[in-house]
Structure formats: structure tokens, C-alpha cells
Protein backbone atom coordinates (compact mmCIF):
# COMPACT_ATOMS: atom_id res chain seq x y z
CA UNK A 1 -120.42 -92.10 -66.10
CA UNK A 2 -123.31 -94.61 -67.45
CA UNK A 3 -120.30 -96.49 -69.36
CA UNK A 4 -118.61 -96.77 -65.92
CA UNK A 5 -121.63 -98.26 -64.35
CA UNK A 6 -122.85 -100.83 -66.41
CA UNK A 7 -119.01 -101.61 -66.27
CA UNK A 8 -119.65 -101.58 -62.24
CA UNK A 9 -122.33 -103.48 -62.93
CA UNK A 10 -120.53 -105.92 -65.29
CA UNK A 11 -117.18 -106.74 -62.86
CA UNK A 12 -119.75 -107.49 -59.79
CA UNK A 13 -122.54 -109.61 -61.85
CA UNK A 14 -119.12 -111.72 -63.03
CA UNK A 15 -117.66 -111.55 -59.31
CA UNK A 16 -121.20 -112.93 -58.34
CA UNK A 17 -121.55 -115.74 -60.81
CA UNK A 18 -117.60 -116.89 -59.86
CA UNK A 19 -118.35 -116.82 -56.18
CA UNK A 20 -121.93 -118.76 -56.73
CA UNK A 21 -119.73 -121.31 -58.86
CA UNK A 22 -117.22 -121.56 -56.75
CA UNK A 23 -120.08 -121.93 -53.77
CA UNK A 24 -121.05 -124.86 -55.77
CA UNK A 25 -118.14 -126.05 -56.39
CA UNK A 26 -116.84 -126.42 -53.10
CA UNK A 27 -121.02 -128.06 -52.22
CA UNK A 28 -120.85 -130.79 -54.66
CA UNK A 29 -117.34 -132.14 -54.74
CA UNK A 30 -115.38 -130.91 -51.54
CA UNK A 31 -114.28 -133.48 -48.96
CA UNK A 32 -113.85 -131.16 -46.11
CA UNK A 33 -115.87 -131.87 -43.20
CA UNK A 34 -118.42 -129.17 -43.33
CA UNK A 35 -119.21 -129.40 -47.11
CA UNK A 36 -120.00 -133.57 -46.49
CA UNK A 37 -122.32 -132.24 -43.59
CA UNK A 38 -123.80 -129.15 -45.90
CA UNK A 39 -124.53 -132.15 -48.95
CA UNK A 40 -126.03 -134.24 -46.02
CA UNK A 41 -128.38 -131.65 -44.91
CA UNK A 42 -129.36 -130.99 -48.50
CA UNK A 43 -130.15 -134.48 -48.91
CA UNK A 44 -132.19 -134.71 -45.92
CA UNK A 45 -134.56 -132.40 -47.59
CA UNK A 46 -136.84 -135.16 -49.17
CA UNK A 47 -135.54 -138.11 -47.32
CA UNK A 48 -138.41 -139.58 -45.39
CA UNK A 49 -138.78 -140.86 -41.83
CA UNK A 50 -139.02 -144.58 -41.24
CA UNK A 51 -141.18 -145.48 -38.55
CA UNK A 52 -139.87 -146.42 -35.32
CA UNK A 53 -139.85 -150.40 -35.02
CA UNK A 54 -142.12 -150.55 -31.52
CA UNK A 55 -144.64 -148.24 -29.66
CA UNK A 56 -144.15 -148.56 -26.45
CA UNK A 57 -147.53 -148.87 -23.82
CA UNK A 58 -146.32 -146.49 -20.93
CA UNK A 59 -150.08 -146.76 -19.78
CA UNK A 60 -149.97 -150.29 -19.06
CA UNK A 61 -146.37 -150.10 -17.10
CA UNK A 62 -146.61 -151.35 -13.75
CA UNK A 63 -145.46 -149.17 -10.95
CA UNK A 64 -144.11 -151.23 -9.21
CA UNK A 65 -141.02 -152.54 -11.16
CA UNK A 66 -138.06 -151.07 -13.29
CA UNK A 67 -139.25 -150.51 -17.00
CA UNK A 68 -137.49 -148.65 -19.69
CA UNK A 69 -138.46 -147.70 -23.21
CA UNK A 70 -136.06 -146.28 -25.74
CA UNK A 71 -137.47 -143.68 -27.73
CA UNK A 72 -134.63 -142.81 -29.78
CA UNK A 73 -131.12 -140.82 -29.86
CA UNK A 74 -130.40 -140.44 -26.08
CA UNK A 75 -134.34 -140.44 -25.04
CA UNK A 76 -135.20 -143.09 -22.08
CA UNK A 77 -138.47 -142.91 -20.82
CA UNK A 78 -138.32 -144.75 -17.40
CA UNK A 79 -140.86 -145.79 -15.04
CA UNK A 80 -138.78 -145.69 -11.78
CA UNK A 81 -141.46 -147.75 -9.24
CA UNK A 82 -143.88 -144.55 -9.89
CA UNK A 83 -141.50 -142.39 -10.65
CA UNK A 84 -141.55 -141.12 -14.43
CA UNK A 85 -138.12 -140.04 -15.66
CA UNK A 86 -137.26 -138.86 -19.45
CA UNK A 87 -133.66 -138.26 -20.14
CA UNK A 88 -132.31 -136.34 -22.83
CA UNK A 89 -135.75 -135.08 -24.57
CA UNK A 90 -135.55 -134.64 -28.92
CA UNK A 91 -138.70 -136.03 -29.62
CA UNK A 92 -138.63 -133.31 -32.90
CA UNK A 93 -137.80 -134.48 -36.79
CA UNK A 94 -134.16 -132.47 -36.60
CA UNK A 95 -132.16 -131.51 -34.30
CA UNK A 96 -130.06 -128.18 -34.12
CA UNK A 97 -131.10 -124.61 -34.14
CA UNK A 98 -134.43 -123.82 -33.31
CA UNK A 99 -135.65 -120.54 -35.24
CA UNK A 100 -139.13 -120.11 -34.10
CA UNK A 101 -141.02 -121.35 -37.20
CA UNK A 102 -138.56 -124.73 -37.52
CA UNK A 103 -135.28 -126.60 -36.53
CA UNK A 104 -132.10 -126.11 -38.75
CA UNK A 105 -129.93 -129.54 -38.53
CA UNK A 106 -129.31 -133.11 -38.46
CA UNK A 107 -133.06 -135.03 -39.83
CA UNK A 108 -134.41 -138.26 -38.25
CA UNK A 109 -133.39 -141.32 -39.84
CA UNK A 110 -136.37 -142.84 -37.81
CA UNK A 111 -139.69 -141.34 -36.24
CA UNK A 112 -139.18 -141.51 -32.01
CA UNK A 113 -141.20 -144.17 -30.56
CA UNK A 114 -143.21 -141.78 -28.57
CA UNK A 115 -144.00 -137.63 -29.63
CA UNK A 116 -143.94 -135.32 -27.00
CA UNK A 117 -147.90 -135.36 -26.69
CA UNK A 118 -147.82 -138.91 -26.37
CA UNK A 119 -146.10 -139.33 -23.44
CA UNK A 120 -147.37 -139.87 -20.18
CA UNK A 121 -146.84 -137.17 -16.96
CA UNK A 122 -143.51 -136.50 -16.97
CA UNK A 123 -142.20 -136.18 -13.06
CA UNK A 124 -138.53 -135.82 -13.69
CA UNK A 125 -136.64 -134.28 -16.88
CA UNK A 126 -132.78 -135.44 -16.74
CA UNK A 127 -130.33 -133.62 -19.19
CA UNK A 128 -126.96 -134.82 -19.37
CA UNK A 129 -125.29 -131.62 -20.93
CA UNK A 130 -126.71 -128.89 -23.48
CA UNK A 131 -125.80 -129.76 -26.74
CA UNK A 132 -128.82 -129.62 -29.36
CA UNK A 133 -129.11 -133.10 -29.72
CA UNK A 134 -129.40 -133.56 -25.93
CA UNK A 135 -130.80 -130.60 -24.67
CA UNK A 136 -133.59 -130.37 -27.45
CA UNK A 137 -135.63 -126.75 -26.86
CA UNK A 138 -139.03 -127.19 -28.65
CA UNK A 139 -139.43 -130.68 -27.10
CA UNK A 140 -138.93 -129.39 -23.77
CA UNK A 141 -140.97 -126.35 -24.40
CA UNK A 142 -143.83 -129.34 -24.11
CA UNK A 143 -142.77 -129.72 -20.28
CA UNK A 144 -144.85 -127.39 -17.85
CA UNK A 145 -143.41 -125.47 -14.80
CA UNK A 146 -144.07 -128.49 -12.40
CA UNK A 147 -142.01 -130.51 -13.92
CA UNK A 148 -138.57 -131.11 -11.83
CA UNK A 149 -135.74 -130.84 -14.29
CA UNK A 150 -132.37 -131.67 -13.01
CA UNK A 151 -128.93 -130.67 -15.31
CA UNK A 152 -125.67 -129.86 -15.83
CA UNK A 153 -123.52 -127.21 -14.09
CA UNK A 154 -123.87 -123.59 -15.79
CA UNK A 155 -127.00 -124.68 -18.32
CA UNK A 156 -129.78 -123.20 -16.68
CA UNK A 157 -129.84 -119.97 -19.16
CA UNK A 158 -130.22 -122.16 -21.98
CA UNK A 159 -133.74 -123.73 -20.66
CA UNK A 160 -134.94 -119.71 -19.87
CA UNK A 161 -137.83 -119.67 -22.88
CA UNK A 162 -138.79 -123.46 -22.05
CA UNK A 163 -141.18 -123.08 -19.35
CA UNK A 164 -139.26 -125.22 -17.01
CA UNK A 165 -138.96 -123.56 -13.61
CA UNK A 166 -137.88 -126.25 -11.04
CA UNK A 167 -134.27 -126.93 -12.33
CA UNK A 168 -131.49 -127.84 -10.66
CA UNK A 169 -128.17 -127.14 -11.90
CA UNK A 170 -125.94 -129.85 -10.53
CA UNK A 171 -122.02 -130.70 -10.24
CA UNK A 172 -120.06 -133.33 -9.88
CA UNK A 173 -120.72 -135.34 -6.60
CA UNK A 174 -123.58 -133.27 -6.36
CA UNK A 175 -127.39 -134.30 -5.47
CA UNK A 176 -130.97 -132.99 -5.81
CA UNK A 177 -134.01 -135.34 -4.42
CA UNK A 178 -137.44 -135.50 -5.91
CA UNK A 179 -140.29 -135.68 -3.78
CA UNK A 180 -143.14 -137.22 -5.47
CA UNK A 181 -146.55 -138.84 -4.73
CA UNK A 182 -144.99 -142.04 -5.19
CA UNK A 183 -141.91 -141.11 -3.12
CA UNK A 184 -138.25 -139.92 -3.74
CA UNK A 185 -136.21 -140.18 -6.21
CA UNK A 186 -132.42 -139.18 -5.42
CA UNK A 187 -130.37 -138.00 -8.25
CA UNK A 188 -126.44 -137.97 -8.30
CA UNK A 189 -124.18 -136.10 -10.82
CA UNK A 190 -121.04 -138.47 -12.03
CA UNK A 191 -118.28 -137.24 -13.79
CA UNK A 192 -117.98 -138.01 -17.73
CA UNK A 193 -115.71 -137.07 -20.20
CA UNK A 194 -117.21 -135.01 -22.70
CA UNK A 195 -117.84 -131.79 -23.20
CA UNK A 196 -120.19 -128.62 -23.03
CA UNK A 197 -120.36 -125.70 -24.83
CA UNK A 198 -123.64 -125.08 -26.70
CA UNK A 199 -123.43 -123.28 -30.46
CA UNK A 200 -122.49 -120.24 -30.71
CA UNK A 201 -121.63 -119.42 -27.95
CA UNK A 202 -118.24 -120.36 -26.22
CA UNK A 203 -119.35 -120.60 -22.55
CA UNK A 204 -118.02 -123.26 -20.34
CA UNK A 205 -120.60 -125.40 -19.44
CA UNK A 206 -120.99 -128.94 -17.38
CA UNK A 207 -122.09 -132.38 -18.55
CA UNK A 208 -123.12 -134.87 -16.84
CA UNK A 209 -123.75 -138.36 -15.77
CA UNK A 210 -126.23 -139.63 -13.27
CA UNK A 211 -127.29 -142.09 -10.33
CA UNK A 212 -131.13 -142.45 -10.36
CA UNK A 213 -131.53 -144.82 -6.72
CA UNK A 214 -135.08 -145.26 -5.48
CA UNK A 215 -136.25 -147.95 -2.46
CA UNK A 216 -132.41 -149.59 -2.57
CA UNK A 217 -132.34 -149.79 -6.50
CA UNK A 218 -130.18 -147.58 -8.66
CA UNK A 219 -129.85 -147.04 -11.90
CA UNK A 220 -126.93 -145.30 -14.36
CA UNK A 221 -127.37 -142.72 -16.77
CA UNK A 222 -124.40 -142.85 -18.67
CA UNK A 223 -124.96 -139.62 -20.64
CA UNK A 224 -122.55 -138.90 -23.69
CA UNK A 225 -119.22 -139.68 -23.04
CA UNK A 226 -115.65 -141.14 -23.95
CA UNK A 227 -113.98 -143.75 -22.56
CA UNK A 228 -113.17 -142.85 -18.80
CA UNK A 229 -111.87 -144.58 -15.32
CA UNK A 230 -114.73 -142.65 -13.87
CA UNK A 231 -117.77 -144.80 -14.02
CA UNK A 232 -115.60 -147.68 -12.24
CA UNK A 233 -115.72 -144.87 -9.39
CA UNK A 234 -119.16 -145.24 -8.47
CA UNK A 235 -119.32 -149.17 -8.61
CA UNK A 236 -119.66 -149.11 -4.84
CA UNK A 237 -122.74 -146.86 -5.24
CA UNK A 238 -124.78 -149.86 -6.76
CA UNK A 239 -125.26 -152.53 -7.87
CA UNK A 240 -126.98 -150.91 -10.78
CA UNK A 241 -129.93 -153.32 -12.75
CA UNK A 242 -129.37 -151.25 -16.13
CA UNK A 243 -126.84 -148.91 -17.36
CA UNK A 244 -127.56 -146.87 -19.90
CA UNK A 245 -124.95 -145.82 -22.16
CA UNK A 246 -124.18 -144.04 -25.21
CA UNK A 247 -122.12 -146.38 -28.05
CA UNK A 248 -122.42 -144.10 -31.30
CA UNK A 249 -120.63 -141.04 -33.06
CA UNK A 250 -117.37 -142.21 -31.99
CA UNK A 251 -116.08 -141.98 -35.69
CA UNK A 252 -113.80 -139.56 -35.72
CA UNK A 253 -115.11 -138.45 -32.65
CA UNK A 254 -113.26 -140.73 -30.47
CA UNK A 255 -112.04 -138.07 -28.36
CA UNK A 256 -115.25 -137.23 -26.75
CA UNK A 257 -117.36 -140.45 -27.57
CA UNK A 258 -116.94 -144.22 -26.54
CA UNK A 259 -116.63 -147.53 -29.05
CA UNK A 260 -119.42 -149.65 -28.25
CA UNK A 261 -116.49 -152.10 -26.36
CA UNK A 262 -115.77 -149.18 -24.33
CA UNK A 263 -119.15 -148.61 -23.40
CA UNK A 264 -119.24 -151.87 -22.41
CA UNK A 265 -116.10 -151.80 -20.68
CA UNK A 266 -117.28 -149.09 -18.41
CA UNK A 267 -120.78 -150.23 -17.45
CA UNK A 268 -119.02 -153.47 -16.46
CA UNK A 269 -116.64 -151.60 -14.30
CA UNK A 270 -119.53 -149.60 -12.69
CA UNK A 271 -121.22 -152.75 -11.95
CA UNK A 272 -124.36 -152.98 -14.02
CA UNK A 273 -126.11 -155.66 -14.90
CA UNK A 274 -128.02 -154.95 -17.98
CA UNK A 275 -126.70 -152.30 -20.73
CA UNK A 276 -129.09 -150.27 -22.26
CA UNK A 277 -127.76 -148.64 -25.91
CA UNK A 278 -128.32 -145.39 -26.95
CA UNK A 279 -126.77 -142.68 -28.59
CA UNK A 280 -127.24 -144.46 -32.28
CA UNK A 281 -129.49 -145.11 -35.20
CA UNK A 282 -131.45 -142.10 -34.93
CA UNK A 283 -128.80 -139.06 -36.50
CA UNK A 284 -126.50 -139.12 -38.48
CA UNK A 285 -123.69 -137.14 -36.42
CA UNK A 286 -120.57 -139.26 -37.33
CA UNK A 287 -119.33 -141.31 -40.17
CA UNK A 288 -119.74 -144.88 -38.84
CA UNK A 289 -122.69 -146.75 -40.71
CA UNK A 290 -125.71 -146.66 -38.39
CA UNK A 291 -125.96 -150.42 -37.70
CA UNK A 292 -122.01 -150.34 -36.57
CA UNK A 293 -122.77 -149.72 -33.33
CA UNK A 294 -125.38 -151.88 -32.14
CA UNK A 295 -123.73 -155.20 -34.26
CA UNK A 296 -120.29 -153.96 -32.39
CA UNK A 297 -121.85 -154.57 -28.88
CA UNK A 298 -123.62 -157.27 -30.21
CA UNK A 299 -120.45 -159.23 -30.63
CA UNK A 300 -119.14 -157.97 -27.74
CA UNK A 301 -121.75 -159.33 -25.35
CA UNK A 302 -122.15 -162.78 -27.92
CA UNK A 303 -120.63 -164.77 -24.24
CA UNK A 304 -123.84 -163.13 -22.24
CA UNK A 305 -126.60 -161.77 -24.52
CA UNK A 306 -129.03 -161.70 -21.97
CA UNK A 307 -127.23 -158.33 -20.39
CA UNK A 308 -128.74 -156.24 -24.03
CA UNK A 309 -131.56 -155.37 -22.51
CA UNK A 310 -132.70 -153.72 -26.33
CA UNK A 311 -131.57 -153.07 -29.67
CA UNK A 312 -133.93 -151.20 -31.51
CA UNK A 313 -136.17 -147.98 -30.67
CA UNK A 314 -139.27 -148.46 -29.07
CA UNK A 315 -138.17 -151.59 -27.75
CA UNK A 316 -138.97 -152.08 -23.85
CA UNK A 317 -137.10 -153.57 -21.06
CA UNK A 318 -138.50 -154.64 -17.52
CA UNK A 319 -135.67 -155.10 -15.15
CA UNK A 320 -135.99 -158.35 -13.19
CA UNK A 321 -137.18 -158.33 -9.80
């Protein structure tokens, strides 16, 4: 019997070992997709945070004009005459699954321009659709119950532990309207191509777009998208004096993300007049190098550079009168 166990013993210290090798193994020298990402993550570990380029001054904004900061990833902060919109909140060092203590994912390449307890009063939260990396849960745990959060169709469960308590879930074609001390604010869902599910769980979920118009200005939200005949839709729902719109991650994700051209291509059809990029230099959550993007859309607007209304985070943009 005692020769039997330490045999036991023997065959599942060996099977152990093999499958800790073989772990290894497939960690260091596999080119499947997930065992790049796993080596990324593990190199994240001690790779520091660059600072962002700018700070932006929210405090000194004037209320009574267009201005736009970019804080990173798919975070605007825009002062909307008065009106004090943040789309897209991850303000944290990773993005991915929150655990309490920590988030499990994707690291910073660089520090957001703003953290959550710098920012000024927040009126409106927008979220586009509730992937991790747009619908960021410890940032927006920062955001009391008075603040009016607008998002996609069928993500309201996911914001339950947040603290958020005026959200509206909206649809395609659908609107909500923000009444604020400085006024209103009237929000329309677009259509995008994209998709929704959030990890783990397999639920159909919306994603969004949106029309931000306030005292015969508007303003697009682009969200994450692909290429799409959509955006051209609304173009009689503006002019709009910035579009902002997502040009990363497109590498191999082509199917569910636009080329910088594209993103181009669309904001042109929808009729804006300044692009704002986002969606870039902040994760790494595809394989194109980081500065791809933003030199792509560079040489795509080298006939009009003036429409780039930024290029780097922190930067701000004041949209002529």
C-alpha cells in the first residue's frame, strides 16, 4: 500500500511538472493569440506609466463655447456651453476585470490627463456600449446618484454596484434630454457597427453612437465602431463642429473597428467639421504600433490639417464660434 502511494505520488508530481512545462512552454514561445496577450500582461507588470503630454484646465473653460479635452482611450471631457459631458469613463491604470481589491487587464501605456478626483462636476456620463475598456466600473463608481448617465440598450445591469441611478438605456433613434442649470442638453442614439456583449457573459447588448445638440449646435460621438453607411445618415441632423471618432485597434480587428481613413471617411459623410481622435495610444488592444493611427490620419487630412482638432492626450480643443 505505502509502495503504491509514493508511486501515486510519483506519476502525479511528474504529471504536474509536464503540465507546468508545458504551461510554460506554450507562455514563452506560442504565437496563438491569447499566449501573445498572456506574455503582454506579464510584461506589463513592471512597465511604467508615462505621463500624459498636457493637463488640461477644465476650471478655466468658458461656458460659453465648445471645448473638448482628451483624456485618453475613448475619454472626452466636454464643456457643452455649461453643460459638462464625459464619455466613455477609464480614468484607472488597467482596464478589464474589476475584482474588488484591483483590475485584471490591459495596463496604461500613458497616465489619463485628468483622474477621476480631478475632474470637475460631472452633469452627463455618455457610454457608448459596455465593454471594459468603455464602460470602466471603478471609475464610474466615482460618479454619485445625481449624475445623468445615458447608454446603450440592455446595459443598465452592468452599472447596478456603481452608484449611478439616473440612467437611461437608449436605442437606436432614440432620445433622452438633460435638464440642467445651464439648460438642456438633447441626446440621440445613432446606429454603429460594433458590438456588445460584456465578458463572460453572452448577453446581447446595444452600442451606441450619439448626437449631443445644445442652443442649435451639435456635436458627434462616434463611439467604437467599423466602417458603416450609417453616420452619412444623420448628416442632415447637423452640421456638427467636431466629430469624435475612434481610429485604433483595427488590426486584425477590422471587422468591428475603423482604419483611421475610414474614420475619416465617415465623419466627412456625417458632416463634421473638425475630427477629434480617440480610441488610440492609451492600450494596447490590437497589433498596430501605437503611433499608426494618429500618423495614418495625419496623412490623410495633410490637404486640410486644420480639421485635427488634437493629437495627443490632454490636448484641448475650443471649437470656433
Amino acid at each position: 500500500m505505502q509502495r503504491s502511494r509514493r508511486r501515486f505520488l510519483a506519476y502525479l508530481s511528474a504529471g504536474a511538472a509536464t503540465a507546468v512545462g508545458g504551461a510554460g512552454w506554450w507562455l514563452s514561445c506560442s504565437k496563438q493569440r491569447a499566449a501573445r496577450w498572456a506574455r503582454r500582461l506579464a510584461g506589463d507588470v513592471r512597465r511604467p506609466i508615462e505621463p500624459a503630454p498636457f493637463k488640461p484646465q477644465p476650471d478655466l473653460w468658458s461656458d460659453h463655447k465648445i471645448t473638448l479635452a482628451w483624456l485618453g482611450h475613448t475619454t472626452v471631457l466636454l464643456n457643452f456651453y455649461g453643460v459638462r459631458i464625459l464619455t466613455d469613463p477609464a480614468l484607472g491604470n488597467h482596464i478589464g476585470v474589476s475584482l474588488g481589491f484591483g483590475t485584471i487587464g490591459p495596463k496604461r501605456f500613458v497616465a489619463p490627463a485628468l483622474r477621476a478626483r480631478e475632474l470637475p462636476p460631472i452633469d452627463v456620463v455618455l457610454l457608448s456600449h459596455a465593454h471594459m475598456d468603455h464602460m470602466d466600473l471603478p471609475t464610474l463608481g466615482h460618479f454619485g446618484a445625481d449624475t445623468f448617465a445615458v447608454t446603450a440598450k440592455d446595459t443598465r445591469d452592468v452599472l447596478a454596484g456603481t452608484g449611478l441611478r439616473r440612467v437611461n438605456e437608449l436605442g437606436w433613434g432614440e432620445r433622452a434630454v438633460f435638464h440642467g442649470a445651464q439648460g438642456d442638453l438633447h441626446i440621440e442614439a445613432i446606429e454603429v457597427k460594433h458590438w456588445g456583449e460584456r465578458w463572460p457573459s453572452e448577453k446581447p447588448r446595444g452600442y451606441n453612437g450619439y448626437l449631443l445638440r445644445r442652443e442649435g449646435k451639435a456635436v458627434l460621438f462616434g463611439g467604437d465602431t467599423a466602417l458603416t453607411a450609417s453616420l452619412g445618415e444623420v448628416k442632415s441632423r447637423g452640421p456638427f463642429e467636431v466629430g469624435i471618432m475612434p481610429i485604433g485597434a483595427y488590426r486584425p480587428w477590422i471587422r468591428n473597428h475603423c482604419t483611421p481613413e475610414q474614420a475619416l471617411e465617415m465623419a466627412n459623410a456625417a458632416g463634421a467639421k473638425y475630427i477629434l481622435p480617440v480610441h488610440h495610444q492609451t492600450f494596447r488592444l490590437s497589433e498596430e504600433p501605437s503611433n499608426e493611427p494618429i500618423e495614418r490620419l495625419q496623412n490623410a487630412l495633410a490637404h486640410e490639417p486644420e480639421r485635427l482638432a488634437l493629437r495627443q492626450i490632454g490636448e484641448t480643443f475650443v471649437c470656433p464660434a
